[in-house]
Protein backbone atom coordinates (compact mmCIF):
# COMPACT_ATOMS: atom_id res chain seq x y z
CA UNK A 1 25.15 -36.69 101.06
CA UNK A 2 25.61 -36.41 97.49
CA UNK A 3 24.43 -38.43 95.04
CA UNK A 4 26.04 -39.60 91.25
CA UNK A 5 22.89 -37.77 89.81
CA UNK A 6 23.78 -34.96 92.01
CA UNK A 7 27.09 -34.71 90.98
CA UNK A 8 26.48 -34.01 87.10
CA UNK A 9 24.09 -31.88 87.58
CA UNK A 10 26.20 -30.05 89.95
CA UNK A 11 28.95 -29.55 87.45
CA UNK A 12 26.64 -29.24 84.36
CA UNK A 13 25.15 -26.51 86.45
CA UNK A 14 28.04 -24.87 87.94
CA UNK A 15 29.94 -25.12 84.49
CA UNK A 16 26.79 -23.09 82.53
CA UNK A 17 26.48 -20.94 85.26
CA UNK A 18 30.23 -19.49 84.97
CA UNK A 19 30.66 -20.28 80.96
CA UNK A 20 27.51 -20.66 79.61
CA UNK A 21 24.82 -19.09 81.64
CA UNK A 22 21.97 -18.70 78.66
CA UNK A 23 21.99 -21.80 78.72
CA UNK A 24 20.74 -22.70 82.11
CA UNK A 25 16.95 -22.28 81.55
CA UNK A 26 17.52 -24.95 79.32
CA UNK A 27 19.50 -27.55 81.93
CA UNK A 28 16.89 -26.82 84.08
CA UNK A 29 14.24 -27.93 81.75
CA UNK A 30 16.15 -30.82 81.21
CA UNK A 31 16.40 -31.43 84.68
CA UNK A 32 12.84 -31.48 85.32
CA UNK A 33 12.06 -35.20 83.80
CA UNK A 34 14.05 -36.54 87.10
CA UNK A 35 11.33 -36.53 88.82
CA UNK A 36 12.25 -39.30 91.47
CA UNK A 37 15.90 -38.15 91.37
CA UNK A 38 17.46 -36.26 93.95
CA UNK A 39 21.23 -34.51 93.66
CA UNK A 40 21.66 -34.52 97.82
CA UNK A 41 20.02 -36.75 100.67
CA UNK A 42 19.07 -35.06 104.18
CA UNK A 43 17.90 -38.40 105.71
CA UNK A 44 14.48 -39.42 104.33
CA UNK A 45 14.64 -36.08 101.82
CA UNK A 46 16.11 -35.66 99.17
CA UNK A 47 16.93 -32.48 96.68
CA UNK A 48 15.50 -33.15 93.18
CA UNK A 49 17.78 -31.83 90.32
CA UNK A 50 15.21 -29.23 88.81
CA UNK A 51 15.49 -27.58 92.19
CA UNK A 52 19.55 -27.33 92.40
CA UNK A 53 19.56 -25.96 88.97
CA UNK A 54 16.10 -23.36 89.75
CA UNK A 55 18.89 -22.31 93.10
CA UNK A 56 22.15 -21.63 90.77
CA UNK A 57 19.55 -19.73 87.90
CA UNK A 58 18.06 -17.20 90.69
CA UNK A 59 21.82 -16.81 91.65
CA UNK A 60 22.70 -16.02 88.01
CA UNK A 61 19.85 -13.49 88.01
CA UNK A 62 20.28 -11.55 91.04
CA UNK A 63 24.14 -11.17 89.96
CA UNK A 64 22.78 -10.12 86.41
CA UNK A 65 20.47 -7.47 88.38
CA UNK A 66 23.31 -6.39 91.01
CA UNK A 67 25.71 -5.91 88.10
CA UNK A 68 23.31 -3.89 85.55
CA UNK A 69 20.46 -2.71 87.66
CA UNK A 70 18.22 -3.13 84.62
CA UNK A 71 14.33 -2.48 84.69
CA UNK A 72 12.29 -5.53 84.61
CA UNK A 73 9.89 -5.23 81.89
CA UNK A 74 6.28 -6.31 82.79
CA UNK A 75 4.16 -9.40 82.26
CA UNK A 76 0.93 -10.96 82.55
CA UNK A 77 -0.01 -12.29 85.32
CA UNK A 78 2.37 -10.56 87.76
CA UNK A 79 -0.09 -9.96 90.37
CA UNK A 80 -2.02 -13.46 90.39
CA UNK A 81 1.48 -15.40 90.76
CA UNK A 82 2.07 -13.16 94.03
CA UNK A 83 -1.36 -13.42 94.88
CA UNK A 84 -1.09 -16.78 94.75
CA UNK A 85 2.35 -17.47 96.44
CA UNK A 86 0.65 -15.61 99.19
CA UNK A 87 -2.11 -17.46 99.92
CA UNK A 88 -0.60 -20.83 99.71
CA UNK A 89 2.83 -19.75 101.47
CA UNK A 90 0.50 -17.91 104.06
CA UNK A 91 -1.94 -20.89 104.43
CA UNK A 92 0.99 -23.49 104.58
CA UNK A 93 1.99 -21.49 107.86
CA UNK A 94 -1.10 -20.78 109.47
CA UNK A 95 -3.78 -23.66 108.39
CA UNK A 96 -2.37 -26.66 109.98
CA UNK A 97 -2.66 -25.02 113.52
CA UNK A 98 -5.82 -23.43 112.92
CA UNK A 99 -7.62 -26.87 112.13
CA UNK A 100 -4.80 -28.62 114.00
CA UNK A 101 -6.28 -32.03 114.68
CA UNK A 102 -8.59 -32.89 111.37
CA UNK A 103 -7.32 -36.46 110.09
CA UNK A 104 -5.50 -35.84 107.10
CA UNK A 105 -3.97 -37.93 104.53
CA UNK A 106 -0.42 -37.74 105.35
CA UNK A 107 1.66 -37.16 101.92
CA UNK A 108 4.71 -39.01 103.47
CA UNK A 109 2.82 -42.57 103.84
CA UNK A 110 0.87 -42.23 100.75
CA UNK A 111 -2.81 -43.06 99.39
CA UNK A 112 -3.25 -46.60 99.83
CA UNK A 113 -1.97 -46.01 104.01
CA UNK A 114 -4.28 -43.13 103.91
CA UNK A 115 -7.50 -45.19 103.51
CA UNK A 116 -7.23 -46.72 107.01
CA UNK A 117 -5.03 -44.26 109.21
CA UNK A 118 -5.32 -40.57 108.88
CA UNK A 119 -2.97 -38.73 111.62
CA UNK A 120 -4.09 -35.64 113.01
CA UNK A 121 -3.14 -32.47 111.46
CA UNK A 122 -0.24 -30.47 112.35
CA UNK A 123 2.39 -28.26 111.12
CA UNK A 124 5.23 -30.69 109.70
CA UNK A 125 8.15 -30.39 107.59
CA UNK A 126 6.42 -31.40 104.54
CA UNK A 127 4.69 -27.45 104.92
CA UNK A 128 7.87 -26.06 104.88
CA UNK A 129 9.51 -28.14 101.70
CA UNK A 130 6.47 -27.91 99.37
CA UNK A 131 6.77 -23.66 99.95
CA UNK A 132 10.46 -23.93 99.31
CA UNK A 133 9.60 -25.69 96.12
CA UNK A 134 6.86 -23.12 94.91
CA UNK A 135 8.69 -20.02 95.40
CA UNK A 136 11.55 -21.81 93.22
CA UNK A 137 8.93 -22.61 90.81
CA UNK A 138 7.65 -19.00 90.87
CA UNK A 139 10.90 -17.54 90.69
CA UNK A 140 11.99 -19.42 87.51
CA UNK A 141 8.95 -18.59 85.77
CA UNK A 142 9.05 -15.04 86.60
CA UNK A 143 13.19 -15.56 85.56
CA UNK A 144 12.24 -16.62 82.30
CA UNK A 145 9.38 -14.29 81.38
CA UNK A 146 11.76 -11.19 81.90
CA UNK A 147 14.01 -12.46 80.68
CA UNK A 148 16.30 -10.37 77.57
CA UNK A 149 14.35 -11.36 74.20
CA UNK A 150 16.26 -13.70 72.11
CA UNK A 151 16.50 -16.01 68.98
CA UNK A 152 18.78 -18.96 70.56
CA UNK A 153 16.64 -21.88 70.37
CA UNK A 154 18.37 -23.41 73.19
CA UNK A 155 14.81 -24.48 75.31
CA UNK A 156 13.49 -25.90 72.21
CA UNK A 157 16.28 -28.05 71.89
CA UNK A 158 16.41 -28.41 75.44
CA UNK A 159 12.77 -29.64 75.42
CA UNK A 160 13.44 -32.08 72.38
CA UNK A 161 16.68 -33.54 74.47
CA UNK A 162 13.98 -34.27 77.91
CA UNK A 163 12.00 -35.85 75.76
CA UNK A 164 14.44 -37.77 74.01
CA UNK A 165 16.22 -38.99 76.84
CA UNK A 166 12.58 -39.63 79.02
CA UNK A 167 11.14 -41.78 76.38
CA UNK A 168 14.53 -44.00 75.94
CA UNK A 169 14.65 -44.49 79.52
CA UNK A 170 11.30 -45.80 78.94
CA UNK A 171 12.01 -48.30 76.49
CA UNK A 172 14.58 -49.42 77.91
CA UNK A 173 12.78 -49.90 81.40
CA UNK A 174 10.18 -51.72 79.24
CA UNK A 175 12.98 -54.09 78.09
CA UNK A 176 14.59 -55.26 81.16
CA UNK A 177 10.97 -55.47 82.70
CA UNK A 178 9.34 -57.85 80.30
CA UNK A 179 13.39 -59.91 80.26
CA UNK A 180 12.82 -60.14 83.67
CA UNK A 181 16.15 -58.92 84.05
CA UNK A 182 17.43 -56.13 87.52
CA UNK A 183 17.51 -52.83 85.86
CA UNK A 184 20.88 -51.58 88.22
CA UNK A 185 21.00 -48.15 86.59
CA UNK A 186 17.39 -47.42 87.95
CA UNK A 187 18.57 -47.24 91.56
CA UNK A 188 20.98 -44.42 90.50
CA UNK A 189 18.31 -42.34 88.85
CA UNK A 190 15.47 -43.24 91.16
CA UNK A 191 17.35 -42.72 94.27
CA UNK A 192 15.29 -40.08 96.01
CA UNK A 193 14.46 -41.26 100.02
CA UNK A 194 11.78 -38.64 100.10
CA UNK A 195 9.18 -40.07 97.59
CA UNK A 196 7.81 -43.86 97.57
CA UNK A 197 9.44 -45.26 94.22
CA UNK A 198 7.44 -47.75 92.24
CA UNK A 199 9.13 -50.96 92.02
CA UNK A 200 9.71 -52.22 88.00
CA UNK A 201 8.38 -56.06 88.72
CA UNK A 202 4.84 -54.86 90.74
CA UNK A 203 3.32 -55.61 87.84
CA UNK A 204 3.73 -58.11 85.02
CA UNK A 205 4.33 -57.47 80.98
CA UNK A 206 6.43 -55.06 79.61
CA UNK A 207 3.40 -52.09 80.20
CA UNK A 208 2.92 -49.20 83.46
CA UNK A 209 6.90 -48.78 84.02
CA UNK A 210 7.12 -45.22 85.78
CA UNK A 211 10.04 -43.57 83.23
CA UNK A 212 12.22 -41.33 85.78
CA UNK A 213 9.86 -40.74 87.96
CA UNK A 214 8.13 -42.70 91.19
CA UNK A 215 4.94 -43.23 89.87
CA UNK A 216 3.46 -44.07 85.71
CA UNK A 217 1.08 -41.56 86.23
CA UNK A 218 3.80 -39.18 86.58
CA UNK A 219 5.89 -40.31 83.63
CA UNK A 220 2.25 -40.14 81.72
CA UNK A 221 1.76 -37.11 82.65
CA UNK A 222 4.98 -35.78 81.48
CA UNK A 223 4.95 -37.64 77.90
CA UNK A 224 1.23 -36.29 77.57
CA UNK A 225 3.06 -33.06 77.47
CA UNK A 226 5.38 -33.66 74.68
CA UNK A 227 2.88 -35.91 72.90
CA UNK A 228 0.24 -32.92 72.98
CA UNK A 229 3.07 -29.87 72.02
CA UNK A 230 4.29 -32.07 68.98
CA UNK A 231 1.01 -32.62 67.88
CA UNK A 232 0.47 -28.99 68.50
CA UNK A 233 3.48 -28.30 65.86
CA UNK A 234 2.29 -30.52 63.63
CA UNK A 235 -0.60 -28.89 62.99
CA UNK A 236 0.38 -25.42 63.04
CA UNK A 237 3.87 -25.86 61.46
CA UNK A 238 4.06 -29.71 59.86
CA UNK A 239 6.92 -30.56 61.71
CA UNK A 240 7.57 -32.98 64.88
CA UNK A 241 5.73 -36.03 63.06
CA UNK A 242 8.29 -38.41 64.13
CA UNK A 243 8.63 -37.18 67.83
CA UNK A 244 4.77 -37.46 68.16
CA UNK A 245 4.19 -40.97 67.00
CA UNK A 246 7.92 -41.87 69.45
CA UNK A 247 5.54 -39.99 72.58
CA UNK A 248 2.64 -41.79 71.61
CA UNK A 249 4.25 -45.13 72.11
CA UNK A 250 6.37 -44.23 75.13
CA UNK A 251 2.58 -43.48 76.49
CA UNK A 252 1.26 -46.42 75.71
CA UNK A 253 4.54 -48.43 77.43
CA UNK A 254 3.88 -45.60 80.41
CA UNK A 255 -0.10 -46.75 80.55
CA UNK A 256 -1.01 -44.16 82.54
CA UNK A 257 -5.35 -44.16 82.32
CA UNK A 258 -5.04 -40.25 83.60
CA UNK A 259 -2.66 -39.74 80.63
CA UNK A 260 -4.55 -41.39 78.28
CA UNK A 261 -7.81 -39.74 79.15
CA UNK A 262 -6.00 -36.24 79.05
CA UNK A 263 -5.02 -36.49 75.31
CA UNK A 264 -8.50 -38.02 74.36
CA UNK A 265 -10.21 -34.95 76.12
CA UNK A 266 -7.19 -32.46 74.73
CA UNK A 267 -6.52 -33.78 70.79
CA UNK A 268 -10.10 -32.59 69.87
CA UNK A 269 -9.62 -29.71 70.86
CA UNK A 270 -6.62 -29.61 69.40
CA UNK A 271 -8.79 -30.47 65.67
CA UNK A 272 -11.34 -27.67 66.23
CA UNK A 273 -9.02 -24.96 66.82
CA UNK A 274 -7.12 -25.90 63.58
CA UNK A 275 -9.48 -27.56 61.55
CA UNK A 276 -8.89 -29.02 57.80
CA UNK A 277 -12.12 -27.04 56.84
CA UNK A 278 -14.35 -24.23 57.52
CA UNK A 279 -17.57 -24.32 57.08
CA UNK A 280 -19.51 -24.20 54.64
CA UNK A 281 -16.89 -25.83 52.27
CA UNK A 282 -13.47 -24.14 52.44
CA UNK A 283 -11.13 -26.67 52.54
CA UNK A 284 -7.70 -26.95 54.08
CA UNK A 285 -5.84 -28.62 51.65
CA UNK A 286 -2.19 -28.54 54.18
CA UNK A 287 -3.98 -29.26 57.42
CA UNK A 288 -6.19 -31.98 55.91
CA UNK A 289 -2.51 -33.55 54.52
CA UNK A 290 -1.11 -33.45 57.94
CA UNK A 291 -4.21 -34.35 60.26
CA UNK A 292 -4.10 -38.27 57.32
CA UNK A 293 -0.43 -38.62 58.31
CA UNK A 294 -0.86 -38.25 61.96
CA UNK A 295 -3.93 -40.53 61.72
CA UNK A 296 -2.83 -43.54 59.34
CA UNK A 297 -0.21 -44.57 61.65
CA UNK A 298 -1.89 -43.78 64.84
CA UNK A 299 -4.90 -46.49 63.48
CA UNK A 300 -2.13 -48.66 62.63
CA UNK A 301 0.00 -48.81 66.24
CA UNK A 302 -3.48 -49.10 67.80
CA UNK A 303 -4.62 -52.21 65.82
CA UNK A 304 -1.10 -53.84 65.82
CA UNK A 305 -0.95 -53.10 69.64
CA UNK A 306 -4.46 -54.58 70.69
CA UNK A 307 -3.99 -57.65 68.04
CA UNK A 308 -1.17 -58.50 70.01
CA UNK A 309 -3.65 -60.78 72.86
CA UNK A 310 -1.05 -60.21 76.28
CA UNK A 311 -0.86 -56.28 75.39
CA UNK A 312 -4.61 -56.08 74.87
CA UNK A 313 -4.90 -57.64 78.35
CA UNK A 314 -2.51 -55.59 80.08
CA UNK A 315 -3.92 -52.46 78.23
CA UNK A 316 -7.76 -53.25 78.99
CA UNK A 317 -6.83 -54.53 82.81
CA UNK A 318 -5.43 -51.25 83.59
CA UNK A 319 -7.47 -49.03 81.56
CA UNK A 320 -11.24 -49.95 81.47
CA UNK A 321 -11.16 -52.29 84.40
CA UNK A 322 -9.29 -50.09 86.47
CA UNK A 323 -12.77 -49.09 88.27
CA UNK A 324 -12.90 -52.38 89.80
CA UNK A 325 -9.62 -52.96 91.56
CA UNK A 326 -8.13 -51.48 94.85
CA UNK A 327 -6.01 -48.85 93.42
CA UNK A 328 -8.97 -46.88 91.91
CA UNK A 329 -11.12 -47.34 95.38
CA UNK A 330 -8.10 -45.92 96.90
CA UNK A 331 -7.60 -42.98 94.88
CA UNK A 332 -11.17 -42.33 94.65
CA UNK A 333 -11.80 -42.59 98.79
CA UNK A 334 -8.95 -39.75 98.78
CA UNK A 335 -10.30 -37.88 96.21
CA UNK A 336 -13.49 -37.70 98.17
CA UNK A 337 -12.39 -37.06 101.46
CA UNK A 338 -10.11 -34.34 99.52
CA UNK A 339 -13.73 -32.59 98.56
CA UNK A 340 -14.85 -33.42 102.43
CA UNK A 341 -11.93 -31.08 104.16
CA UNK A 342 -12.65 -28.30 101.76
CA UNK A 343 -15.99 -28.75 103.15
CA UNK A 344 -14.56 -29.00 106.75
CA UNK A 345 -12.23 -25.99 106.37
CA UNK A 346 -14.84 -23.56 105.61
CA UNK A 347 -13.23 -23.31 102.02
CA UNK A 348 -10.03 -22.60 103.48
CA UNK A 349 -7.85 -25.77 102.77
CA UNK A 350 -5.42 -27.33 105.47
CA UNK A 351 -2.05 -25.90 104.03
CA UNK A 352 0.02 -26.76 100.90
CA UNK A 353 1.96 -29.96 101.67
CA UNK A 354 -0.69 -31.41 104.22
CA UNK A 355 -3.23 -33.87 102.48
CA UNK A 356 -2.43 -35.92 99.43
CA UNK A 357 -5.44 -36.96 97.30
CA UNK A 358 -5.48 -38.58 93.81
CA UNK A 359 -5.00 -35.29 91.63
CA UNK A 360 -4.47 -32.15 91.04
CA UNK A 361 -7.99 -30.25 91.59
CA UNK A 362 -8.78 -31.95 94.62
CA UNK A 363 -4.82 -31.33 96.17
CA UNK A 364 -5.37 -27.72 95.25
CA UNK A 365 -8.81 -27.53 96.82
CA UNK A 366 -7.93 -29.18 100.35
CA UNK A 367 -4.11 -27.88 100.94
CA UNK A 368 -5.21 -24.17 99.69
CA UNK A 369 -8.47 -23.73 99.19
CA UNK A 370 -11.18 -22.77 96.74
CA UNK A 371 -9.41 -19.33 96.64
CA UNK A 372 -6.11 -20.64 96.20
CA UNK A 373 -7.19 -23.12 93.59
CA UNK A 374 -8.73 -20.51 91.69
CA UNK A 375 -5.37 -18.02 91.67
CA UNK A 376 -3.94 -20.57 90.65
CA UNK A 377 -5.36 -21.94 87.24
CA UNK A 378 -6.08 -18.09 86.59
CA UNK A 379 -2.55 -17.50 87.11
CA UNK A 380 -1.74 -20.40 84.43
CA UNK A 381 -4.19 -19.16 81.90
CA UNK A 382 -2.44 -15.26 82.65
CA UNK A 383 0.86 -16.40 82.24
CA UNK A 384 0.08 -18.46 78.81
CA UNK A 385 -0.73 -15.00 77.28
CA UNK A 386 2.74 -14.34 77.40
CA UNK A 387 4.21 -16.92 74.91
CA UNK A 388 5.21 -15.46 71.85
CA UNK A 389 4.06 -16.15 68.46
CA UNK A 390 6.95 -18.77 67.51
CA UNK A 391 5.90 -21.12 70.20
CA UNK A 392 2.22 -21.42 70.63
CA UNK A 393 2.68 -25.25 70.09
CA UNK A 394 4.20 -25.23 73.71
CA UNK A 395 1.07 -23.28 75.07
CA UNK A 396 -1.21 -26.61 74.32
CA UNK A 397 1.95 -28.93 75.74
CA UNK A 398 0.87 -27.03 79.28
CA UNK A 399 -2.80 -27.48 78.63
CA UNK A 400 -1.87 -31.19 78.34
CA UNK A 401 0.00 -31.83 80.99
CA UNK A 402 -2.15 -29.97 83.39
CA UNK A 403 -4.97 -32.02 82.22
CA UNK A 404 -3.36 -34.92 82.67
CA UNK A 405 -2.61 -33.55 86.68
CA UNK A 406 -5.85 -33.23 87.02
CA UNK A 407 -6.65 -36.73 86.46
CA UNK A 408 -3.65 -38.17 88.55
CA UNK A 409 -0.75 -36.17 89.66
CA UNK A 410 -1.76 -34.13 93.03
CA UNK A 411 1.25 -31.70 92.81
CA UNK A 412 1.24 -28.08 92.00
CA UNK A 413 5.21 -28.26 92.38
CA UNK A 414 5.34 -30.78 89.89
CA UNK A 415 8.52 -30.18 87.88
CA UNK A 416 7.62 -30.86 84.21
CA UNK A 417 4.93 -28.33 84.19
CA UNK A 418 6.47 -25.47 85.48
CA UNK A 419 9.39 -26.32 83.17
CA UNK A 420 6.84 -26.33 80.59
CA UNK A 421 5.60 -22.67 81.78
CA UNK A 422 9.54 -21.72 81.19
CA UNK A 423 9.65 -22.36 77.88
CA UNK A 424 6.08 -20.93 77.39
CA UNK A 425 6.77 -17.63 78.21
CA UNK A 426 10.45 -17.11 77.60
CA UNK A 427 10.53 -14.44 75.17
CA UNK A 428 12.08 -15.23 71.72
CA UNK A 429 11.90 -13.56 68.47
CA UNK A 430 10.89 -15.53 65.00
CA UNK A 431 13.69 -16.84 63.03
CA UNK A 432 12.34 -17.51 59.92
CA UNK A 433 10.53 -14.79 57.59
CA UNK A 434 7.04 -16.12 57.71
CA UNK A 435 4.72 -14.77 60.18
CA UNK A 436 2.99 -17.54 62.06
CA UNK A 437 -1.18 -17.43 62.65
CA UNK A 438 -0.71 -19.75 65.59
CA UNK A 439 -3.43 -21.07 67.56
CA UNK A 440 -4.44 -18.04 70.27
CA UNK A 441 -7.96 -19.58 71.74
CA UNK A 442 -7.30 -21.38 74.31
CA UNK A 443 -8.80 -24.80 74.20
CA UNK A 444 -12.76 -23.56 75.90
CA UNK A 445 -13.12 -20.88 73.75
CA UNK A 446 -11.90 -23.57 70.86
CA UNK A 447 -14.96 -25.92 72.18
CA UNK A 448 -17.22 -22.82 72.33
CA UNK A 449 -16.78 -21.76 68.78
CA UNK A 450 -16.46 -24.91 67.23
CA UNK A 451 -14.36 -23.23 64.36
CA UNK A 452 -10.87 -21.47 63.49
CA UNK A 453 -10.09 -18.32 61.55
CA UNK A 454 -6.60 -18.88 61.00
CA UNK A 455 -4.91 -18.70 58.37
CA UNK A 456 -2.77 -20.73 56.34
CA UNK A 457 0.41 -20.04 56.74
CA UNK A 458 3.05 -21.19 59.64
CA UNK A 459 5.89 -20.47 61.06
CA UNK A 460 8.37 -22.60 59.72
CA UNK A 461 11.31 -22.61 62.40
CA UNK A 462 8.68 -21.69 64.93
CA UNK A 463 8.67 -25.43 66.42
CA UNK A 464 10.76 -27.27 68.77
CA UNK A 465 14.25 -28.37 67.26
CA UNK A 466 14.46 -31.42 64.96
């Protein structure tokens, strides 16, 4: 039945799609930080909201193409997304009866079940649901990336309003948690029967509250995102400061170690590809400026936040001796045996939606195989090439938060990224007069060269909206 979530986003939704339909790439990019929402309940599933919203926009678009019968234009990476919707539509269908019977870790009891009973394999619903959700996922990307260039900076602002509305629900989480007080609303928002929700008091403190999602390495995962594409703009445009240090702090509430350890690995590179100097002394007067700012408060929320002696605890207890307690065992044993099917399988995989490891590499690599994993981050890295000039900031917001799926978050339908692919490659023209030298080395080739040639100038307007 319907839920209260369901029914705003079912009028939001219907209401852009008959008045306002430009605007519904950027409802559904909103949509995608309800991660442990769901708009309708079928028994123990439920419907999450970026998926109602990815339904009415591939409406909008096959009326759009029934009505004008315009030409497509092309794209990059065309032919590794159907490659890859192939192989893992094809092996969700056909992998769990050809190795019909290998224990598995059943994604519908979880990790910490999985360690001590594995059920045979065998074609299940859960086959069917994750390849409805990736064709959706496919199909908005491809939406968005042929989609009719355009200046409205509705995504951007979109984006900004997620993040905005992700991090309050944070805070506020963090408040009723550490007053010890029932947080009613988060049944309302949290409300989806198909995933197994984190309850607020399973841990004490303020710190690891899971946003609007079920887990806190989700909601890490998702502020590593925003955290990493305002730093991004910063850098390349000097804007966002504000919004950056707000993400930092919503990800140290979040305490997600997979998080955390994404935006360590991902903030260097970050420095390299736009570095305050070039050697052998050029100097970068502007970049030097805003790399001090971003640091001199950084320094200071870290020292305030470990003088404090019950944060430093709670920050050290789930961070560095995390490798100690049952959780990590857990996730590690699943990791493992995640490596051991590939092995099983011949390469092959057991079939999107049938094992559930610890993270992203090792879900990819035992639901559809080292083939599938492959098309896959090739796809990614072919469909980055596509964001325009204005908005490489939000290319290195992806590179965050799939590094920060790697670490924790074993879903390839995970919402917030493919949102994030959305406003990647949605074409948009510049809207200021300045032509921006963005960052266009992705971050390997950054690690490789160890230097920049850009320029110094920057795209003004070119960053997400203040």
């Amino acid at each position: 039945m319907p839920t209260l979530l369901g029914i705003i986003f079912l009028f939001l939704g219907l209401y852009f799609f008959k008045k306002k339909p430009e605007k519904l790439s950027g409802l559904l990019i909103v949509s995608s930080i309800f991660g442990a929402g769901s708009v309708v309940n079928f028994g123990k599933r439920g419907l999450q909201p970026f998926y109602l919203i990815g339904i009415l926009l591939m409406a909008q678009r096959f009326l759009s193409w029934v009505q004008t019968s315009r030409t497509r234009r092309g794209f990059q990476g065309r032919l590794t997304m159907t490659l890859f919707a192939a192989v893992a539509i094809l092996g969700a269908i056909i992998l769990p009866h050809l190795f019909a019977g290998v224990p598995v870790y059943d994604p519908s009891q979880g990790i910490d079940a999985g360690l001590f009973v594995r059920p045979p394999l065998s074609f299940k619903f859960s086959n069917v649901v994750q390849s409805f959700f990736l064709i959706i996922d496919l199909a908005v990307v491809y939406i968005a990336v042929t989609a009719k260039e355009s200046s409205d900076r509705t995504l951007e602002q979109s984006f900004d309003l997620a993040f905005y509305l992700l991090v309050s629900y944070v805070f506020v989480q963090a408040v009723f948690k550490s007053a010890g007080v029932d947080f009613f609303v988060d049944k309302l928002i949290r409300n989806n029967p198909g995933y197994y929700v984190t309850d607020l008091d399973m841990t004490p403190g303020p710190l690891r509250v899971p946003g609007t999602f079920s887990e806190p390495s989700m909601a890490g995962a998702s502020l590593c995102m925003f955290a990493v594409g305002y730093l991004a703009d910063i850098l390349l445009n000097g804007r966002s400061y504000m919004k950056f240090f707000v993400s930092l702090m919503g990800t140290m509430i979040v305490l997600s170690s997979g998080s955390l350890a994404a935006m360590a690995l991902v903030v260097p590179c970050l420095l390299l590809a736009r570095p305050p100097y070039r050697l052998p002394w050029h100097l970068n007067l502007t970049v030097l400026k805003r790399v001090l700012i971003v640091l001199a408060p950084v320094v200071l929320v870290v020292l305030t936040v470990f003088g404090v002696p019950t944060i430093r605890e709670e920050i050290l207890h789930f961070t560095v001796d995390k490798g100690a307690s049952v959780s990590f065992v857990s996730r590690a044993a699943s990791d493992l045996y995640a490596l051991q099917l590939t092995g099983m399988t011949h390469g092959l995989g057991v079939g999107l939606g049938s094992n559930r490891p610890s993270s992203l590499l090792t879900m990819l690599l035992s639901n559809v195989g080292v083939v599938g994993s492959t098309l896959f981050f090739f796809m990614i890295a072919r469909l980055l090439k596509n964001t325009p000039m204005s908005k490489q900031w939000a290319r290195w917001s992806v590179v965050g938060v799939i590094l920060a799926m790697i670490f924790g978050v074993p879903d390839c339908t995970f919402p917030v990224m493919w949102a994030g692919l959305v406003l990647c490659v949605y074409p948009s023209r510049p809207s200021g007069d300045l032509a921006s030298k963005s960052i266009q080395a992705g971050p390997a080739l950054c690690l490789a060269s160890g230097h920049s040639d850009l320029g110094n100038s920057s795209l003004e307007n070119g960053g997400p909206a203040s």
